[in-house]
C-alpha atoms as a PDB file:
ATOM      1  CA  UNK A   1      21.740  32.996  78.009  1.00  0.00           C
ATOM      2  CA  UNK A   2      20.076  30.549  80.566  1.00  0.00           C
ATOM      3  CA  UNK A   3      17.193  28.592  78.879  1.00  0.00           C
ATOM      4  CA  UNK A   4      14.303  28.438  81.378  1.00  0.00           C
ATOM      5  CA  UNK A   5      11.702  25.465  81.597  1.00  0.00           C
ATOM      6  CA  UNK A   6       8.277  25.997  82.668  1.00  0.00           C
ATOM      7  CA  UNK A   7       7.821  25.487  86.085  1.00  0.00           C
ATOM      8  CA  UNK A   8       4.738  22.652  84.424  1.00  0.00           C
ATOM      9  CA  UNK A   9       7.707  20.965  82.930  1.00  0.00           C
ATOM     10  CA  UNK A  10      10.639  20.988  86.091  1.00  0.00           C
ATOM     11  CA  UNK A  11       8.138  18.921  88.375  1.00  0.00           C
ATOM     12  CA  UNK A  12       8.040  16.362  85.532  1.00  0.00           C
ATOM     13  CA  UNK A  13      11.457  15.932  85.229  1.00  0.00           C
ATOM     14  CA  UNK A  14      11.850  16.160  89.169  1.00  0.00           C
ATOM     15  CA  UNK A  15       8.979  12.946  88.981  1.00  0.00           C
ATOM     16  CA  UNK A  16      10.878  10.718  86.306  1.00  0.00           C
ATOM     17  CA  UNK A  17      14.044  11.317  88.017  1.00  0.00           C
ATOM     18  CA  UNK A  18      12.143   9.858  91.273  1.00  0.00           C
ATOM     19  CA  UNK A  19      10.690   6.884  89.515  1.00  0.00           C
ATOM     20  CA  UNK A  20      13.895   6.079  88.313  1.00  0.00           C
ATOM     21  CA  UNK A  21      15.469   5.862  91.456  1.00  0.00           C
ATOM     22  CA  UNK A  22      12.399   4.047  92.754  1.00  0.00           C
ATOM     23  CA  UNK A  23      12.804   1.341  89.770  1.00  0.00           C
ATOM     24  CA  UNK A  24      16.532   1.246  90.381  1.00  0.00           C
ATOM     25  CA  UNK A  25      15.979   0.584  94.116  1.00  0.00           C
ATOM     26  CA  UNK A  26      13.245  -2.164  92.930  1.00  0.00           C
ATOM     27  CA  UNK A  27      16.113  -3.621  91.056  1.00  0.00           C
ATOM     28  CA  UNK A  28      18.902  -4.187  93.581  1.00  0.00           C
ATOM     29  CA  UNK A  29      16.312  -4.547  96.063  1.00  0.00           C
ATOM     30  CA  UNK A  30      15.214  -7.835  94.058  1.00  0.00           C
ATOM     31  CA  UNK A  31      18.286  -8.913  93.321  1.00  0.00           C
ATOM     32  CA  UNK A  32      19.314  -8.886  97.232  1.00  0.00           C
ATOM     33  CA  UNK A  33      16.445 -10.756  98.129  1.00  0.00           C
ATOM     34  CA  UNK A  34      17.279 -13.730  95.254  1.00  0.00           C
ATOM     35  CA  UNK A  35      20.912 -13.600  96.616  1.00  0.00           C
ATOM     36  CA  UNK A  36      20.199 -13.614 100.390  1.00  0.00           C
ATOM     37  CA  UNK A  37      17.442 -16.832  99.330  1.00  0.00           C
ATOM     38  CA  UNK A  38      20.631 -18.515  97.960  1.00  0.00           C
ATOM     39  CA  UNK A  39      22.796 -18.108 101.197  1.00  0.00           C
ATOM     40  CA  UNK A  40      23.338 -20.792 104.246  1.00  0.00           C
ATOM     41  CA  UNK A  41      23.304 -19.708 107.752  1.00  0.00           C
ATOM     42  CA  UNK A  42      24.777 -21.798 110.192  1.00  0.00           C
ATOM     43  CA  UNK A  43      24.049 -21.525 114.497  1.00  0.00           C
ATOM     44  CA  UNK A  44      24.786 -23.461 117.045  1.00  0.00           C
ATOM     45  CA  UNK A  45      23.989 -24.348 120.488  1.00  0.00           C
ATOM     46  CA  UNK A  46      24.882 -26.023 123.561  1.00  0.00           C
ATOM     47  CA  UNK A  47      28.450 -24.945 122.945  1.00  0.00           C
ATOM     48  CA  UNK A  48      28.234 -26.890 119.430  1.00  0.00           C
ATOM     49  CA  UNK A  49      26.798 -29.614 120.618  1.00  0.00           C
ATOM     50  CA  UNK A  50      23.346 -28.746 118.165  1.00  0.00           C
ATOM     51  CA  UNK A  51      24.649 -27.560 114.963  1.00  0.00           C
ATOM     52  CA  UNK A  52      22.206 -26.035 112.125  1.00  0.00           C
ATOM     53  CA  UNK A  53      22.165 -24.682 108.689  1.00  0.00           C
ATOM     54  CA  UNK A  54      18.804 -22.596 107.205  1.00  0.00           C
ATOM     55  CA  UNK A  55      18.643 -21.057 104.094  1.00  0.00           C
ATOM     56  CA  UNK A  56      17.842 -17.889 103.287  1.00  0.00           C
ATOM     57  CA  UNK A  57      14.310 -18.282 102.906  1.00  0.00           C
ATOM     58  CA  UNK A  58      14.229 -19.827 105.817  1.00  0.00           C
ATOM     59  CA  UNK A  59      13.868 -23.644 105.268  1.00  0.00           C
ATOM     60  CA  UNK A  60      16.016 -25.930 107.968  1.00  0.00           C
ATOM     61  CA  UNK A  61      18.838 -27.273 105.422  1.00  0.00           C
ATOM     62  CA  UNK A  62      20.713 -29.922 108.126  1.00  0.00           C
ATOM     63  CA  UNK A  63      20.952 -30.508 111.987  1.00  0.00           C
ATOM     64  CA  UNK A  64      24.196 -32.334 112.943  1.00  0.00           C
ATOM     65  CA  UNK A  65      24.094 -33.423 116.790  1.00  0.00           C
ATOM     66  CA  UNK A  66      27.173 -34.197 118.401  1.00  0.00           C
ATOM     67  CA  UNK A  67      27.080 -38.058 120.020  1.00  0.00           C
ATOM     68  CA  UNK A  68      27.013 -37.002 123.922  1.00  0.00           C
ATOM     69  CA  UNK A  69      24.190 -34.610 123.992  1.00  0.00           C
ATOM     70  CA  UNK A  70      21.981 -37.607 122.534  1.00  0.00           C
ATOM     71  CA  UNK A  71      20.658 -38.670 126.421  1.00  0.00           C
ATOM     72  CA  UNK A  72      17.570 -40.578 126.462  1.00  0.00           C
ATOM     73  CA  UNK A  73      16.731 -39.894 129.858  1.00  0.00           C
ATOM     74  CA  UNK A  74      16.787 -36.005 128.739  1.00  0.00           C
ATOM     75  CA  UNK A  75      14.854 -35.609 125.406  1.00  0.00           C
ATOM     76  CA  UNK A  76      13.925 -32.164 126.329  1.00  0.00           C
ATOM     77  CA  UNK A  77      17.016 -30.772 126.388  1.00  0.00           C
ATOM     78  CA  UNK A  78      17.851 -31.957 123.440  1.00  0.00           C
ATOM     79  CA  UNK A  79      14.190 -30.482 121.971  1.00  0.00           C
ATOM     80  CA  UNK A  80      15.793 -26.883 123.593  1.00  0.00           C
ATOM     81  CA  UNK A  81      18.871 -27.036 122.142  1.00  0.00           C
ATOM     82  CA  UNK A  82      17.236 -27.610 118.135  1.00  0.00           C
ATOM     83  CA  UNK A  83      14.922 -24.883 118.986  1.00  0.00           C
ATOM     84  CA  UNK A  84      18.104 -22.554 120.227  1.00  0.00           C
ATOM     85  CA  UNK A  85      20.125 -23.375 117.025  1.00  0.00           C
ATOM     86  CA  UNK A  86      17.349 -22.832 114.537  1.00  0.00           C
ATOM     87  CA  UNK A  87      15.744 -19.817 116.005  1.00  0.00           C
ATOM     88  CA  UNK A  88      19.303 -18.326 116.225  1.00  0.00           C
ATOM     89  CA  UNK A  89      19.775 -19.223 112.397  1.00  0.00           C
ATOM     90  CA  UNK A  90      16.790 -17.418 111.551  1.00  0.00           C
ATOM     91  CA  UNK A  91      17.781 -14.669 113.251  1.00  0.00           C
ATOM     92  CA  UNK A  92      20.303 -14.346 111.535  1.00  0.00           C
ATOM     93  CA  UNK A  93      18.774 -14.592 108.414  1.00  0.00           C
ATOM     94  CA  UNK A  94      16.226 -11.728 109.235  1.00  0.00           C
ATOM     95  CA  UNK A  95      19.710  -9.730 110.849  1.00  0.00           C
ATOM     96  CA  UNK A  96      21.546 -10.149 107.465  1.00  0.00           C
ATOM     97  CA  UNK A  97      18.186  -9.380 105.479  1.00  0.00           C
ATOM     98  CA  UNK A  98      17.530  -6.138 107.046  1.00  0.00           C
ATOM     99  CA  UNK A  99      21.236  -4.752 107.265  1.00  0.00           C
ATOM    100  CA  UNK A 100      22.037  -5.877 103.701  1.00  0.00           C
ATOM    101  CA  UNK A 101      18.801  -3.929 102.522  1.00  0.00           C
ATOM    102  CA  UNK A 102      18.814  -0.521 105.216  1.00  0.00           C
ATOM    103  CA  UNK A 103      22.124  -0.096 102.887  1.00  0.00           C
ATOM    104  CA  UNK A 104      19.908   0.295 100.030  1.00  0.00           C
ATOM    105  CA  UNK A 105      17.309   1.712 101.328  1.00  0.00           C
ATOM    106  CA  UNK A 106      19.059   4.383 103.572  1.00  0.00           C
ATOM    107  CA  UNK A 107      17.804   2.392 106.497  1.00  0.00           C
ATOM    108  CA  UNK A 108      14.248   4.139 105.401  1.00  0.00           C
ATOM    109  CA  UNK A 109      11.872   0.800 106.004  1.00  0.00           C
ATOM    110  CA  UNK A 110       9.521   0.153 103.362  1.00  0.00           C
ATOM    111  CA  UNK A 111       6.556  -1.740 104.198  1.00  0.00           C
ATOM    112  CA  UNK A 112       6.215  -5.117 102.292  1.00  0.00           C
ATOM    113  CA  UNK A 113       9.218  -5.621 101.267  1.00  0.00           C
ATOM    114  CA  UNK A 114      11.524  -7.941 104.347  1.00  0.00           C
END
């Protein structure tokens, strides 16, 4: 014989089961975000003449610049090419971020939380 719940008692267990996912999606959502802070990303520019590295909160790490794109007479491109490199970097960062967390998510975007 089939035991039957009140229907007062089925959304209940419908709502912890929900809050549960939503605590365990919390969880690995958190845990991305610490290991995605602890990550490098490198770009380049200028066919590797402007190297960079970012973390994953998005602080410049290191710029290595390679000897014959250092022209005085031409500052500005050199000021284009660090721009380039670190705006690709970041990119990257937010690329990775939001891939990395539509997996958890179910590519549903939550407000708030990348």
């Amino acid at each position: 014989m089939k035991s039957r719940v009140p229907k007062q008692f089925q959304g209940s267990q419908d709502m912890n089961s929900m809050i549960h996912q939503a605590r365990k999606m919390q969880d690995q959502i958190t845990a991305l975000q610490e290991d995605i802070e602890q990550r490098t990303f490198d770009a380049t520019a200028g066919g590797g003449a402007v190297s960079v590295t970012v973390t994953g909160k998005k602080t410049l790490q290191s710029i290595t610049l390679k000897p014959e794109v250092v022209d005085p007479e031409d500052i500005e491109m050199l000021q284009d090419l660090i721009i380039s490199a670190v705006n690709e970097a970041i990119a990257n960062v937010e690329e990775t971020t939001e891939n990395e967390m539509s997996k958890i998510t179910g590519g549903v975007a939550l407000p708030g939380l990348f």
